[in-house]
Protein backbone atom coordinates (compact mmCIF):
# COMPACT_ATOMS: atom_id res chain seq x y z
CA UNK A 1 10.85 -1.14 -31.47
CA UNK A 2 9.15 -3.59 -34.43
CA UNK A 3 8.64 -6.79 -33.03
CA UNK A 4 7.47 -10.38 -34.73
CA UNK A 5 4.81 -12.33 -33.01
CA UNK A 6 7.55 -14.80 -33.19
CA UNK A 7 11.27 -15.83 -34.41
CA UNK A 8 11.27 -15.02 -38.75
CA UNK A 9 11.06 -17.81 -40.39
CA UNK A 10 12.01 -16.33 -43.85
CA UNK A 11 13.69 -12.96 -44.52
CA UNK A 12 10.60 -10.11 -43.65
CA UNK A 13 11.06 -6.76 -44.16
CA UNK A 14 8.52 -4.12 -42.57
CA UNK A 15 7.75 -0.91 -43.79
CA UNK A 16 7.16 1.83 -41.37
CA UNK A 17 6.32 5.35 -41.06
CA UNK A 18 6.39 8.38 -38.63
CA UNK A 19 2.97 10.42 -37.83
CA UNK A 20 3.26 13.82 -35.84
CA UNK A 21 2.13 14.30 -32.72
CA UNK A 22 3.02 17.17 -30.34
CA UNK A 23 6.19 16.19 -31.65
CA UNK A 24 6.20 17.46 -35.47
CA UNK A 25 8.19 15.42 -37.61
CA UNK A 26 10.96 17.15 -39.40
CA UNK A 27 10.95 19.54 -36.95
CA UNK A 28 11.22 17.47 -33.88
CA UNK A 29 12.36 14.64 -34.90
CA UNK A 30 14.10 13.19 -38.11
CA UNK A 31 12.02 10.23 -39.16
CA UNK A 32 13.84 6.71 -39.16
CA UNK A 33 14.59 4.56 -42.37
CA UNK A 34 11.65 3.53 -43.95
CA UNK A 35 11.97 -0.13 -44.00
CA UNK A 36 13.02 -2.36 -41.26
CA UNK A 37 14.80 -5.69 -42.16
CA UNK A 38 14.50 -9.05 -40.25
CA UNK A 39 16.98 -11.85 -41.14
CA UNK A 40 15.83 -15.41 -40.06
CA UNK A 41 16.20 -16.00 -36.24
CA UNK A 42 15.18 -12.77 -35.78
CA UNK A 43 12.20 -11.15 -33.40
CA UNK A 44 12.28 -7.74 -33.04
CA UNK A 45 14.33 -4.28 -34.06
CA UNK A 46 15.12 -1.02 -32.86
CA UNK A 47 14.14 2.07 -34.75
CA UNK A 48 16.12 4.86 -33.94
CA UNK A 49 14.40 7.86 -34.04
CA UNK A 50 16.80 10.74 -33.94
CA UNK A 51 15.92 14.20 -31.80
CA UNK A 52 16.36 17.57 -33.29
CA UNK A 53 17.96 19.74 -30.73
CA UNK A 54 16.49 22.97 -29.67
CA UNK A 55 16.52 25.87 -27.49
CA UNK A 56 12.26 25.52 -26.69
CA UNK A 57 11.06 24.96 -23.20
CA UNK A 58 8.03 22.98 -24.69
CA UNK A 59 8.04 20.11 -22.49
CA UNK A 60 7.97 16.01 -23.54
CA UNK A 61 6.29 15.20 -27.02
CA UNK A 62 4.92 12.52 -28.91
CA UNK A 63 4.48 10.94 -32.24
CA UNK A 64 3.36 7.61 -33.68
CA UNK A 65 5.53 5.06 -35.70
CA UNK A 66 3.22 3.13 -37.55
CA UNK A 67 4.23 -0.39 -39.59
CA UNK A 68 1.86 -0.21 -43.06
CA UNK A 69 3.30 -3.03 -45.18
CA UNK A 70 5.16 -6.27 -44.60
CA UNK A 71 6.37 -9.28 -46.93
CA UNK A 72 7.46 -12.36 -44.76
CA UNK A 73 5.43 -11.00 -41.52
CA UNK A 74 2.18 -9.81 -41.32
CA UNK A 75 1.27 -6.53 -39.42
CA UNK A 76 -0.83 -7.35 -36.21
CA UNK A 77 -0.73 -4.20 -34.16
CA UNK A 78 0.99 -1.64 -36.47
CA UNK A 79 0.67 1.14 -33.98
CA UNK A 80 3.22 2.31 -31.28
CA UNK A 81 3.85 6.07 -29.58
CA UNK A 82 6.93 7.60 -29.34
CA UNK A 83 8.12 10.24 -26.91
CA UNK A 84 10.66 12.74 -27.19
CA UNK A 85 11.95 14.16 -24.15
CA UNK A 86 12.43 17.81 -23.49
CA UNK A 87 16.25 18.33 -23.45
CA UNK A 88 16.08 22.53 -22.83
């Protein structure tokens, strides 16, 4: 999830970006869209971040979705850890 400090104001838009972890992206995971859109009123959005199915015992993973650029917002804590769970 990208949340605002508070409600927008203005149209912001917030672009964001998937690191591997355990969980390698591409392989684990297909990475969400690139930039997240807030219309006025608005305080926070779900990324989805979809799971690649496999047949791996490997147990949970992580990785990091990081927000790196915003017009309308500004990034505060850019920084949040995702976990996939193991599904075998």
């Amino acid at each position: 999830m990208v949340s605002l400090s508070g409600t927008a104001r203005q149209p912001a838009k917030v672009l964001v970006r998937t690191q591997s972890g355990t969980a390698e992206n591409g392989r684990d995971f297909i990475p969400p869209g690139r930039v997240v859109h807030f219309a006025v009123g608005e305080k926070s959005k779900v990324v989805e971040v979809r799971v690649r199915p496999d047949d791996k015992r490997e147990g949970d993973e992580q990785f990091t979705l990081e927000a790196i650029w915003a017009k309308g917002a500004e990034v505060q804590d850019g920084v949040g850890v995702g976990t996939t769970l193991d599904d075998d």
